[in-house]
C-alpha atoms as a PDB file:
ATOM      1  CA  UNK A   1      74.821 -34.976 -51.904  1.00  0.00           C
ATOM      2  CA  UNK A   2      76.309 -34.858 -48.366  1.00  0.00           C
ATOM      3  CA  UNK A   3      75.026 -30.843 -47.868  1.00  0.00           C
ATOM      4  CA  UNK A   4      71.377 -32.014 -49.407  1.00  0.00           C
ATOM      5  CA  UNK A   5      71.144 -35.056 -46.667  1.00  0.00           C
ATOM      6  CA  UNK A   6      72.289 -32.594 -43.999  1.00  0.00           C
ATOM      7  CA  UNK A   7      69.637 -30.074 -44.816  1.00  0.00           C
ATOM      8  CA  UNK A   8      67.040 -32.913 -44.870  1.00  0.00           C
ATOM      9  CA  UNK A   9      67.715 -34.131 -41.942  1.00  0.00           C
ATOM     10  CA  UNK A  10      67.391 -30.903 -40.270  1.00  0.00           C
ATOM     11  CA  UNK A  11      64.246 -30.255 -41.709  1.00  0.00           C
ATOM     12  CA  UNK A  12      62.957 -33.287 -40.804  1.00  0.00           C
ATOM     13  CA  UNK A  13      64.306 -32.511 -37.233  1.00  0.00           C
ATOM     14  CA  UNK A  14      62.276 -28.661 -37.351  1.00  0.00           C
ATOM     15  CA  UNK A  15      59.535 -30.761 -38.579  1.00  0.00           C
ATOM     16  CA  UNK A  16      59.379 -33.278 -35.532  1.00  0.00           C
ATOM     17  CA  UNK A  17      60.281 -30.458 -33.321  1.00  0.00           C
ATOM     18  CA  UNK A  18      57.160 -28.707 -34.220  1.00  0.00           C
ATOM     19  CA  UNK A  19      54.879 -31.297 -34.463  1.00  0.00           C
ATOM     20  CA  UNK A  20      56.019 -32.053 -30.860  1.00  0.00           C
ATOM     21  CA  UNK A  21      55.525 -28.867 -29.887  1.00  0.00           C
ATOM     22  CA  UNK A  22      52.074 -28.982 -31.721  1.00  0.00           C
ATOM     23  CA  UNK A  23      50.883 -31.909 -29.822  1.00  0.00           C
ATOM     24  CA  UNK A  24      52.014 -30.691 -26.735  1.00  0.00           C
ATOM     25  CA  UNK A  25      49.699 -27.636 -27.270  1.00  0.00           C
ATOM     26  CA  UNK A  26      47.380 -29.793 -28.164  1.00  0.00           C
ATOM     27  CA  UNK A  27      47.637 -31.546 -25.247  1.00  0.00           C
ATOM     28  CA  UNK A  28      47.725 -28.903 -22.887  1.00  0.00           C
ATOM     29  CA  UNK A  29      44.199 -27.252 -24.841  1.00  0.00           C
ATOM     30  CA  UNK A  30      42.457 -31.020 -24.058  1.00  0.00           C
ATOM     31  CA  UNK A  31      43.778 -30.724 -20.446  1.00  0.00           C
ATOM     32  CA  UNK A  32      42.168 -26.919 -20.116  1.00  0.00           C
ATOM     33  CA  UNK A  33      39.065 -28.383 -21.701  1.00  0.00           C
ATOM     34  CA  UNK A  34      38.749 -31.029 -19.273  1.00  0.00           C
ATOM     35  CA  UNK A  35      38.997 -28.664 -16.269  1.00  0.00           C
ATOM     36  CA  UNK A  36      36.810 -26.160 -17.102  1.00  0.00           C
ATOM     37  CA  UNK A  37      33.905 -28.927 -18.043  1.00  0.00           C
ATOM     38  CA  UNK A  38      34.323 -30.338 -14.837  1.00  0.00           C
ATOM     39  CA  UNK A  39      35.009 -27.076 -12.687  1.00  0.00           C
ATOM     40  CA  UNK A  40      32.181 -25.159 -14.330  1.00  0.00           C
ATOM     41  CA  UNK A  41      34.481 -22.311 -14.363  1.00  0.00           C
ATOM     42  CA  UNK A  42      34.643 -18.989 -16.335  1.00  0.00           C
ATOM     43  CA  UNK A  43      38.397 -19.428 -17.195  1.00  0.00           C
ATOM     44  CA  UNK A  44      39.162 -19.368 -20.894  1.00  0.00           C
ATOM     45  CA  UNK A  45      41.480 -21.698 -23.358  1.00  0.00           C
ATOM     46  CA  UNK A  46      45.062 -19.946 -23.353  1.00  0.00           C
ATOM     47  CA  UNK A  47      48.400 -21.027 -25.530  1.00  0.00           C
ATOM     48  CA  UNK A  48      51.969 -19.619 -25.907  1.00  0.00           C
ATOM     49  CA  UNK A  49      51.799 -20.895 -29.550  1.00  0.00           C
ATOM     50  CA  UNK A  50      52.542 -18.484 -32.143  1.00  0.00           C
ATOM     51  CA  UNK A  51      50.275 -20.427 -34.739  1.00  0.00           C
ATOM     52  CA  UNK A  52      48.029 -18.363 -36.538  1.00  0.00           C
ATOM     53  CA  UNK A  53      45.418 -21.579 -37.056  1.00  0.00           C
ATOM     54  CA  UNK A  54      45.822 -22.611 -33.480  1.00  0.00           C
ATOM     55  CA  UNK A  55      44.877 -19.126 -32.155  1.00  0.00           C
ATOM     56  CA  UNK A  56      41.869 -18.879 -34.634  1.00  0.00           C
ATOM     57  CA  UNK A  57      40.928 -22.661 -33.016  1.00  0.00           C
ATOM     58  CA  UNK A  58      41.025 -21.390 -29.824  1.00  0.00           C
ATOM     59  CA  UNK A  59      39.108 -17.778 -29.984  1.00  0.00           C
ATOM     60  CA  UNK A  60      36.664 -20.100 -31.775  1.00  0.00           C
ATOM     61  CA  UNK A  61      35.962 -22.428 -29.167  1.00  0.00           C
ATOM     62  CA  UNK A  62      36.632 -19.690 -25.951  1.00  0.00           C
ATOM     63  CA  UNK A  63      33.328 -18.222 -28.136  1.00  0.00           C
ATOM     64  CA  UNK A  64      31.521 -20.982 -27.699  1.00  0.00           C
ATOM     65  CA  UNK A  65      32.366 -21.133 -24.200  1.00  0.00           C
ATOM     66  CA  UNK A  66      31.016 -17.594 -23.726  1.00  0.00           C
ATOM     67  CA  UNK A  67      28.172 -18.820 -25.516  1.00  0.00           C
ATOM     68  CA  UNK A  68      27.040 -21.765 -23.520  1.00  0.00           C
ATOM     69  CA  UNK A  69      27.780 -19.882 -20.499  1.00  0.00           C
ATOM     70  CA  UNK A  70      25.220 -17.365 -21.721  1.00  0.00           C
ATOM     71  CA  UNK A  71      22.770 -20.013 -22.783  1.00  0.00           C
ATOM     72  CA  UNK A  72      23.247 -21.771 -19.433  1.00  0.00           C
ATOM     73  CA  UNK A  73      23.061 -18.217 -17.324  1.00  0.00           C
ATOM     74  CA  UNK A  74      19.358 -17.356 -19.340  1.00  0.00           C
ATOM     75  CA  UNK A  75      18.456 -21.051 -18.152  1.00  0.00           C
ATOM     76  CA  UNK A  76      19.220 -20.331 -14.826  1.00  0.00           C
ATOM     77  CA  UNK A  77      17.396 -17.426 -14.455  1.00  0.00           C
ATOM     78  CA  UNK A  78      14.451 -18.555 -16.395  1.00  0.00           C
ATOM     79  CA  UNK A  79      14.482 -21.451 -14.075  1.00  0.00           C
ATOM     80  CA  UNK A  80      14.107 -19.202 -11.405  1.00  0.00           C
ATOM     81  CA  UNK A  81      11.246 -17.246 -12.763  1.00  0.00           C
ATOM     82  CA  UNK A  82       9.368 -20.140 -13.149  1.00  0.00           C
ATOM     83  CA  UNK A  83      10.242 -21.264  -9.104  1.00  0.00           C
ATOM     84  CA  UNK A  84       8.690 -17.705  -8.284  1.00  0.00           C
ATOM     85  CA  UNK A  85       6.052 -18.039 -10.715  1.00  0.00           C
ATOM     86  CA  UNK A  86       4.774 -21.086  -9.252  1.00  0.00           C
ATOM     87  CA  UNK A  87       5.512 -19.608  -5.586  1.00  0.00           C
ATOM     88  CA  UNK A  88       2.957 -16.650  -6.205  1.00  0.00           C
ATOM     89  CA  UNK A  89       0.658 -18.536  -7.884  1.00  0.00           C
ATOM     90  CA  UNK A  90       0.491 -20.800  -4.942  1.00  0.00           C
ATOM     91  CA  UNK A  91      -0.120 -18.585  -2.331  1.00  0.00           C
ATOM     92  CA  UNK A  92      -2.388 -16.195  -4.616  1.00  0.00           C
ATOM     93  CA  UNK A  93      -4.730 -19.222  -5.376  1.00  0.00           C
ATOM     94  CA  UNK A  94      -4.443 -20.852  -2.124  1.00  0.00           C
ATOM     95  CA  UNK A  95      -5.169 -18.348   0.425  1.00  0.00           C
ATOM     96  CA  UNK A  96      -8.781 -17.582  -1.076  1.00  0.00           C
ATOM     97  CA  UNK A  97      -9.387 -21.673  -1.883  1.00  0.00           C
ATOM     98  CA  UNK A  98      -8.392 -21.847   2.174  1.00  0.00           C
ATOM     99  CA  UNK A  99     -10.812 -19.247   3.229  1.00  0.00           C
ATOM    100  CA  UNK A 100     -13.595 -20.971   1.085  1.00  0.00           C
ATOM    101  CA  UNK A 101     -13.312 -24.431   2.577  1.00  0.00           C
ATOM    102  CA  UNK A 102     -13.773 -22.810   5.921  1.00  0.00           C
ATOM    103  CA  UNK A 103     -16.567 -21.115   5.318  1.00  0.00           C
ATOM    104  CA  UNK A 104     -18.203 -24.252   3.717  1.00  0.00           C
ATOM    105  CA  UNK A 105     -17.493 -25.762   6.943  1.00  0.00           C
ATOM    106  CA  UNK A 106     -19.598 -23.114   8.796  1.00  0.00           C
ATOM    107  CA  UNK A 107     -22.202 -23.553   6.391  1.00  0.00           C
ATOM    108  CA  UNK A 108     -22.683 -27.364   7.249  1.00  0.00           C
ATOM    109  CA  UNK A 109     -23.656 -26.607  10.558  1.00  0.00           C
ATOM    110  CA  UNK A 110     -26.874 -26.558  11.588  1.00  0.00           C
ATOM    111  CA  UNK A 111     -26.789 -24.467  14.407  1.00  0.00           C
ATOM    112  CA  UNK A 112     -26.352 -21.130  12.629  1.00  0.00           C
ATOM    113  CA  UNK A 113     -28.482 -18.164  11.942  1.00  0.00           C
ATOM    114  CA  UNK A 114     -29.875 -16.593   8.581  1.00  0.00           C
ATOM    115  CA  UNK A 115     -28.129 -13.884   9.240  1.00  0.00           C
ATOM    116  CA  UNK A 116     -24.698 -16.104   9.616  1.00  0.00           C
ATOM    117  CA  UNK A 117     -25.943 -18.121   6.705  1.00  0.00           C
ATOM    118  CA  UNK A 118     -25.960 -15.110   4.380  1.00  0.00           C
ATOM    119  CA  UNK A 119     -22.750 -13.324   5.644  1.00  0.00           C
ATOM    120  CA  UNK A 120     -21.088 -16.698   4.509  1.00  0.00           C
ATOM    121  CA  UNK A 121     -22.494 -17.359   1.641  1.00  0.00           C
ATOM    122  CA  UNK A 122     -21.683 -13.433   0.472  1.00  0.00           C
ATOM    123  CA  UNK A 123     -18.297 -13.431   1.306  1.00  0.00           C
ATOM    124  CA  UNK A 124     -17.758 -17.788  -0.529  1.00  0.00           C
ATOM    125  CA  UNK A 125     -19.017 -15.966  -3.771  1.00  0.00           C
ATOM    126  CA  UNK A 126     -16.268 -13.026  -2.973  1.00  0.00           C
ATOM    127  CA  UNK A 127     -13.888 -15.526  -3.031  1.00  0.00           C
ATOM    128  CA  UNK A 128     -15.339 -17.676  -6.158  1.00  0.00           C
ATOM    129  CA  UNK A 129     -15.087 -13.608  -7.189  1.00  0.00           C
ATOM    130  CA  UNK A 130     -11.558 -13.011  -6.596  1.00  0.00           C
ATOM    131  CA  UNK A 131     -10.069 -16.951  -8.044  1.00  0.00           C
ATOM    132  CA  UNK A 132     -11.875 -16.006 -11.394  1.00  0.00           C
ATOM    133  CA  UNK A 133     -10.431 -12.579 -11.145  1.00  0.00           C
ATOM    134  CA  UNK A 134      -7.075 -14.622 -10.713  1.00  0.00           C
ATOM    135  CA  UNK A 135      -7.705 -17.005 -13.286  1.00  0.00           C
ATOM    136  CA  UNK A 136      -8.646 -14.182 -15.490  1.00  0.00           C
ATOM    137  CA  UNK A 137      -5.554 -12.146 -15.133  1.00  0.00           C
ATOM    138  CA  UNK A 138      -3.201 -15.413 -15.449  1.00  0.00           C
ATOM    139  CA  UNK A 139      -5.261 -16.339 -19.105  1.00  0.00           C
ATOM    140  CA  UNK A 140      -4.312 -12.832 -20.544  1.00  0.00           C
ATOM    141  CA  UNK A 141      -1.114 -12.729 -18.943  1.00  0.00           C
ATOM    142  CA  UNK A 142      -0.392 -15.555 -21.159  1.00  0.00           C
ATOM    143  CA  UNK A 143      -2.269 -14.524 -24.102  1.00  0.00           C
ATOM    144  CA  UNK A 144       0.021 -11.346 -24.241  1.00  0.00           C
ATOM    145  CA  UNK A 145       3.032 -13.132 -23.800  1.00  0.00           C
ATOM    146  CA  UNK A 146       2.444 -14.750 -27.050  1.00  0.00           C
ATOM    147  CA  UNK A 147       4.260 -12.931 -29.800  1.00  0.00           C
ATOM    148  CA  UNK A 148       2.155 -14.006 -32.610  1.00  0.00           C
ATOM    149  CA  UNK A 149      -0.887 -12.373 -30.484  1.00  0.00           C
ATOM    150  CA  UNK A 150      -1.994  -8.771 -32.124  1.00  0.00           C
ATOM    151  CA  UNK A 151      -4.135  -6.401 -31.022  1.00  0.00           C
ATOM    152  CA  UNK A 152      -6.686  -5.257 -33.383  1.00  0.00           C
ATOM    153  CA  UNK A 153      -6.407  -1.237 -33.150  1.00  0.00           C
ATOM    154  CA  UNK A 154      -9.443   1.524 -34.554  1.00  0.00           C
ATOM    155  CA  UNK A 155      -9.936   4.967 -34.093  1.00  0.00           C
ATOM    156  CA  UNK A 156     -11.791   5.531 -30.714  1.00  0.00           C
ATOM    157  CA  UNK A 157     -13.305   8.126 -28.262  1.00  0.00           C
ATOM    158  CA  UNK A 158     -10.748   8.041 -25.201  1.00  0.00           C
ATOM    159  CA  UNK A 159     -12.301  10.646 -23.429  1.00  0.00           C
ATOM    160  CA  UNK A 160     -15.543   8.078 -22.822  1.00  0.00           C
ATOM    161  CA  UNK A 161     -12.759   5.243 -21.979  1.00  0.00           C
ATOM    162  CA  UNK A 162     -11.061   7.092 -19.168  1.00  0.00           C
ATOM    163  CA  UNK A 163     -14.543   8.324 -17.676  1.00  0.00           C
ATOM    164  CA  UNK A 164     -16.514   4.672 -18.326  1.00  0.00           C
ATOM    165  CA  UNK A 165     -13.223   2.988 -16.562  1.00  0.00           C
ATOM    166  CA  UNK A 166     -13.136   5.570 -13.568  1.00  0.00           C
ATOM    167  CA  UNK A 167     -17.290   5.354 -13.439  1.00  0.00           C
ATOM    168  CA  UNK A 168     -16.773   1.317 -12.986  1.00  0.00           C
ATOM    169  CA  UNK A 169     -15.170   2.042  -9.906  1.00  0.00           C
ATOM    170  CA  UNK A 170     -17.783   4.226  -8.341  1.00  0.00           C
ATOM    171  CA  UNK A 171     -19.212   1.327  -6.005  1.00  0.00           C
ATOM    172  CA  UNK A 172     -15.627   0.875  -4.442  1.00  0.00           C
ATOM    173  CA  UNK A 173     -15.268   4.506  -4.103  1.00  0.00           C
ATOM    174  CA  UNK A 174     -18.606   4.811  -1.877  1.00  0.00           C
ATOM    175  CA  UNK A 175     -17.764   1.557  -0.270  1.00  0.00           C
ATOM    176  CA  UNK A 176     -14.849   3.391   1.238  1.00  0.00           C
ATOM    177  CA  UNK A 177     -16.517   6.869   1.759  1.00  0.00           C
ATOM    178  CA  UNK A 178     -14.342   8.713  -0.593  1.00  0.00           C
ATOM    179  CA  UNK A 179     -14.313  10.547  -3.893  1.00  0.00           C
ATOM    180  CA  UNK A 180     -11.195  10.854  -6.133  1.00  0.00           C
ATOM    181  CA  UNK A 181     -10.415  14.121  -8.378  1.00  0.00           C
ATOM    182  CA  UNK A 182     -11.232  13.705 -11.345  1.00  0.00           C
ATOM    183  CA  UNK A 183     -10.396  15.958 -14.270  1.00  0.00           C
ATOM    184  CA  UNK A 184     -11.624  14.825 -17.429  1.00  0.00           C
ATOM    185  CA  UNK A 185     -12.093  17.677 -19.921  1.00  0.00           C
ATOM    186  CA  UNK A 186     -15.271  18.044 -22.247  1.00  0.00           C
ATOM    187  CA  UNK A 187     -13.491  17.866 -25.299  1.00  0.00           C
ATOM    188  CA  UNK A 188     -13.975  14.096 -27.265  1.00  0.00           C
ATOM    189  CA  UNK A 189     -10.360  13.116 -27.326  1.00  0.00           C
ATOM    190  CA  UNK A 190     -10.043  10.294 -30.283  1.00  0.00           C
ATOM    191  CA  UNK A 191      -6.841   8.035 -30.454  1.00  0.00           C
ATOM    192  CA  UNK A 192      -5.944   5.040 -32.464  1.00  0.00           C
ATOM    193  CA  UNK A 193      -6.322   1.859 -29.984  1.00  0.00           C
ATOM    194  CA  UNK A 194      -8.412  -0.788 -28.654  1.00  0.00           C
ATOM    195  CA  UNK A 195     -11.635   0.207 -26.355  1.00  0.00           C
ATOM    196  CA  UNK A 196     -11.282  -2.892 -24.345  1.00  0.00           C
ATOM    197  CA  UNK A 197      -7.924  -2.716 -23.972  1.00  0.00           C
ATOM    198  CA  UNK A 198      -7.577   0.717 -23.097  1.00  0.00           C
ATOM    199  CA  UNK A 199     -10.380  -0.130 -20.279  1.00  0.00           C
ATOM    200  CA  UNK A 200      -8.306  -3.007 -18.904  1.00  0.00           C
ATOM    201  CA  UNK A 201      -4.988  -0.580 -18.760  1.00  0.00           C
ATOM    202  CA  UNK A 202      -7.351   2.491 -17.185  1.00  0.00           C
ATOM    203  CA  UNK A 203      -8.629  -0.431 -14.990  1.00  0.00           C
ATOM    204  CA  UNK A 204      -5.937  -1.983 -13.759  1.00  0.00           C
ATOM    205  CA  UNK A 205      -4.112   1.238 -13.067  1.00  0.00           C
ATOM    206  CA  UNK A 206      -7.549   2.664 -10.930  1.00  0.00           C
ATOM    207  CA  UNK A 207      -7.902  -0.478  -9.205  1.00  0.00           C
ATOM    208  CA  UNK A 208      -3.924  -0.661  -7.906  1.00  0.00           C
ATOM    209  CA  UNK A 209      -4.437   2.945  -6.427  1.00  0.00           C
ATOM    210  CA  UNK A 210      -7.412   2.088  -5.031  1.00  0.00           C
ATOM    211  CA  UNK A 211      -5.845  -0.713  -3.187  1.00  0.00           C
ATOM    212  CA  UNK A 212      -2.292   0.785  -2.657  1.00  0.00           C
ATOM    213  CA  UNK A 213      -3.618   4.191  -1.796  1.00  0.00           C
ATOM    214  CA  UNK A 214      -5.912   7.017  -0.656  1.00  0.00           C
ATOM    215  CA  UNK A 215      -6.613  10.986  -1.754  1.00  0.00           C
ATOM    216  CA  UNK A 216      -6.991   9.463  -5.515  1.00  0.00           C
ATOM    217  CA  UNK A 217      -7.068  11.881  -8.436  1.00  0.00           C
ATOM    218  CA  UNK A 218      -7.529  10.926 -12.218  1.00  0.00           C
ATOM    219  CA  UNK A 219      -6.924  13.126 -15.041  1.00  0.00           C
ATOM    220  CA  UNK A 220      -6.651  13.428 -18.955  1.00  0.00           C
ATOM    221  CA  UNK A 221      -5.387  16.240 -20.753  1.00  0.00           C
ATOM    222  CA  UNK A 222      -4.900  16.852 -24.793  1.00  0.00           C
ATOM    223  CA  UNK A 223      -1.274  18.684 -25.444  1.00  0.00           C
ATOM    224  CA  UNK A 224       0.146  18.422 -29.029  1.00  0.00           C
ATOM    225  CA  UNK A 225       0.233  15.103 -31.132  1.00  0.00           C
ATOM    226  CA  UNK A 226      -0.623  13.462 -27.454  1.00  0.00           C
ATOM    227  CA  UNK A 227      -3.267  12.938 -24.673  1.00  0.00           C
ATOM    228  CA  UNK A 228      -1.716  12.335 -20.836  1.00  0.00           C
ATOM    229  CA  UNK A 229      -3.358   9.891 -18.573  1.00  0.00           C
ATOM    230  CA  UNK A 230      -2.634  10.545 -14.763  1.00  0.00           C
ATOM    231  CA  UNK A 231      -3.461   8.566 -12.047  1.00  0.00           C
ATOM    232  CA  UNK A 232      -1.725   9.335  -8.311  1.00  0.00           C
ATOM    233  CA  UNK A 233      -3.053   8.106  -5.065  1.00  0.00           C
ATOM    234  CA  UNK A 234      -1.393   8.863  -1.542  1.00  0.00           C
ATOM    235  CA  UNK A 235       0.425   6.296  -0.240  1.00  0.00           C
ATOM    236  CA  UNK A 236       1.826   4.415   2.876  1.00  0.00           C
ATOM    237  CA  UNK A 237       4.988   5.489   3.599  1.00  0.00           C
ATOM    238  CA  UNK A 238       5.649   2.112   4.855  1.00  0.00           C
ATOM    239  CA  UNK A 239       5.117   0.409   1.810  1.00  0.00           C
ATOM    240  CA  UNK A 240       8.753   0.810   0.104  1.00  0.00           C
ATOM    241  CA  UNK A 241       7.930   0.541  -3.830  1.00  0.00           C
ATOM    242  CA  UNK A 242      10.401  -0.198  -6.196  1.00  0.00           C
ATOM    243  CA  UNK A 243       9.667   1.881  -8.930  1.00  0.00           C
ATOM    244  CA  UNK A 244      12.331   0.053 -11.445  1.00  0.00           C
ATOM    245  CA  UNK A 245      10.220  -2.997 -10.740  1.00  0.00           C
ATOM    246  CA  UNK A 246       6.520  -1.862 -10.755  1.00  0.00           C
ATOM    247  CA  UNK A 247       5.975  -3.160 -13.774  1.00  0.00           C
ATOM    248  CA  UNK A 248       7.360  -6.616 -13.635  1.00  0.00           C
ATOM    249  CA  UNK A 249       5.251  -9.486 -12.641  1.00  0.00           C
ATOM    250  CA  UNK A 250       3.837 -10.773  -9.077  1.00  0.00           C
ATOM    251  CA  UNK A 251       6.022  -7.521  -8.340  1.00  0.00           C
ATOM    252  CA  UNK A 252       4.079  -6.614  -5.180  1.00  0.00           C
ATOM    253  CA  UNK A 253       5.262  -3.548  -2.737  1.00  0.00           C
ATOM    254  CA  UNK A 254       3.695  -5.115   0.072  1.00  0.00           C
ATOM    255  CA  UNK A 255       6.370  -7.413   1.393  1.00  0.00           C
ATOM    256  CA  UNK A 256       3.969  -9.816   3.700  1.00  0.00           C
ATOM    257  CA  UNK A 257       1.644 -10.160   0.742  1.00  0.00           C
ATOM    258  CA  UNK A 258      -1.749  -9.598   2.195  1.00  0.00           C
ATOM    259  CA  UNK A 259      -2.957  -7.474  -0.056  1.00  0.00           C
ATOM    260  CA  UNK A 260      -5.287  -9.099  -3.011  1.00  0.00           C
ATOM    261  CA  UNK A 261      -4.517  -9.921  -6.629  1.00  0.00           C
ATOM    262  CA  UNK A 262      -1.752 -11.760  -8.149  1.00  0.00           C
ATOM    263  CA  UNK A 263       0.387  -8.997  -8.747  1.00  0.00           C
ATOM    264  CA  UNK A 264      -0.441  -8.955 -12.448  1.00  0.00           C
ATOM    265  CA  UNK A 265      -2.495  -5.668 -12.894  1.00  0.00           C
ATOM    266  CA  UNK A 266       0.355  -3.217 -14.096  1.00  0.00           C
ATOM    267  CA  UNK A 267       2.156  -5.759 -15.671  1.00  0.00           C
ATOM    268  CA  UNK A 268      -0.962  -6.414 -18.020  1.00  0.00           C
ATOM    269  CA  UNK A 269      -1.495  -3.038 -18.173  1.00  0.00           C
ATOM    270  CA  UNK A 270       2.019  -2.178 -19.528  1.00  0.00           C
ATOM    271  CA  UNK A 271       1.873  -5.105 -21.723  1.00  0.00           C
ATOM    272  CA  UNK A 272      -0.858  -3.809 -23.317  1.00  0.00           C
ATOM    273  CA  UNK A 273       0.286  -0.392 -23.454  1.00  0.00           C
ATOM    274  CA  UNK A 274       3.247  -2.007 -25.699  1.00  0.00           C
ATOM    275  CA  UNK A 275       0.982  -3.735 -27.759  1.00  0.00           C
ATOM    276  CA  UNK A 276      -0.483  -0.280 -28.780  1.00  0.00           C
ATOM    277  CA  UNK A 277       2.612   1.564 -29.348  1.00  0.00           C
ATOM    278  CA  UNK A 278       1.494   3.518 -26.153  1.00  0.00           C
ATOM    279  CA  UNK A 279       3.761   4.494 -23.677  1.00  0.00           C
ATOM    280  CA  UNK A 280       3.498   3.905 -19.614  1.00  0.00           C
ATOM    281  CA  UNK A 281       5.583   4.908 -16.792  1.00  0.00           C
ATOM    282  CA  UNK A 282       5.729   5.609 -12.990  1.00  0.00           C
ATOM    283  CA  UNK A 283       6.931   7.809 -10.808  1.00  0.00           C
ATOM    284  CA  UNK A 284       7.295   8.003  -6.590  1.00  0.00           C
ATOM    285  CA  UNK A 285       8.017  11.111  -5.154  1.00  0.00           C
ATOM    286  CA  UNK A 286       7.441  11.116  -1.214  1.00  0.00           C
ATOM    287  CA  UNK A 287       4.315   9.537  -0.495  1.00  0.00           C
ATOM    288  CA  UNK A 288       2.725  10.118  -3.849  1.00  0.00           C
ATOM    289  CA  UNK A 289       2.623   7.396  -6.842  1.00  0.00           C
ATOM    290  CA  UNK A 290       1.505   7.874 -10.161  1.00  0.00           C
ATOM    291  CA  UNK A 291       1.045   6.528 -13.089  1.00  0.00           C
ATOM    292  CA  UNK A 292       1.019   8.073 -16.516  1.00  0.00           C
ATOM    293  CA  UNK A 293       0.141   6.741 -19.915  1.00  0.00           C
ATOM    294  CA  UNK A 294       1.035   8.838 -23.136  1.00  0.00           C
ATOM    295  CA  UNK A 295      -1.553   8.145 -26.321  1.00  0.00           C
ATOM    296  CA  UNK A 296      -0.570   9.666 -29.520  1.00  0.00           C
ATOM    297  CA  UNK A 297      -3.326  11.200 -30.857  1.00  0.00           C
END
């Protein structure tokens, strides 16, 4: 009877001994908990306990840890996407809405000429010009943005795309007093796609060469399963582009931003590509840029 009280007793002592120990732990978890929520910090739950439950508790919530950290990190950044966002969209909207209450001011004069009078009123509707242009490019940024947003794809004649899109251009070409290369073969090349899209992409990618550079040249060729579209232009070896980053948006090479456009045109244009199953890409070498867009055929 003696012998079984004994070894009670010390059981019960191993038993208060651990839960002790337990609590302690416990404790000391709690403690850790309360630092790192008011530290912010990246350290992580640790315990000398040998428990197998208490380790499983605490990979469980260091997991969660990581896991708000992560969530919090993508908030943070997304935060600051939309701070740049707004940034660009203020100074891309602004600057021609600045220029156009000036030039109404000019126009309430009464002391000006015809000729004044029409030079105004010509360049107020290139500015009404370029803040629908803006507006435009913001309304399908969005739209492709949208996940549940599909592009409705048929078999069409890319050959006619490429040379309709590089014909649009023609004005601005002669406006400048130059004429790109263009190689566009005879052949009716026929992909699966969407004509309007397929303009906007040949577009946009035309119009940013045409902005960014000179000595343009424009060419489609038909290899096996594929047809290649090239664009390159010459361009300012002052202008440092960052080709990882050409396609992101209000990515603009042009550091003091005087340049027109929202910075949207390649980012549409490789959006678009994506909804297609079309592949895009870029390429600086020197002072040449180009573009190149791969269509399965």
């Amino acid at each position: 009877m003696e012998i079984a009280i004994v070894v009670l007793t010390i059981l019960l002592i191993l038993v208060l001994i651990l839960h002790i120990s337990f609590r302690r732990q416990v404790g000391g978890l709690v403690r850790q908990l309360r630092f790192i929520k008011e530290n912010e910090t990246r350290l992580k739950l640790t315990s000398s306990n040998d428990y197998k439950e208490l380790k499983q508790l605490i990979e469980e919530i260091n997991g969660l840890v990581n896991s708000v950290e992560t969530k919090k990190s993508a908030l943070y950044q997304k935060e600051n996407e939309i701070s740049e966002t707004i940034t660009s969209l203020s100074h891309d909207i602004r600057t021609p809405l600045t220029s156009l209450d000036g030039y109404f001011q000019l126009l309430s004069k009464n002391d000006i000429s015809d000729d004044d009078r029409n030079r105004y009123v010509n360049v107020i509707k290139n500015r009404i010009d370029a803040l629908n242009s803006i507006l435009d490019e913001l309304f399908t940024f969005a739209k492709l943005n949208d996940e549940s947003f599909i592009l409705e794809t048929e078999k069409v004649n890319l050959t006619e795309i490429v040379t309709a899109s590089a014909l649009s251009f023609y004005d601005d070409f002669s406006a400048r007093g130059t004429e790109p290369v263009i190689d566009i073969p005879n052949e009716q090349v026929y992909i699966n796609g969407n004509t309007e899209a397929l303009m906007r992409v040949f577009q946009n990618i035309m119009k940013n060469a045409l902005t960014h550079g000179t000595d343009i040249k424009i060419s489609l060729t038909k290899g096996e399963g594929v047809a290649t579209f090239i664009c390159e232009n010459k361009s300012d070896k002052s202008i440092e582009i960052d080709i990882t980053r050409i396609f992101d948006r209000f990515y603009k090479a042009d550091k003091s931003r005087n340049e027109k456009g929202t910075g949207l045109g390649l980012s549409i244009a490789k959006k678009l590509c994506e909804k297609m199953n079309v592949k895009i890409s870029a390429k600086a070498e020197n002072d040449i840029f180009s573009i190149k867009v791969e269509l399965p055929i």
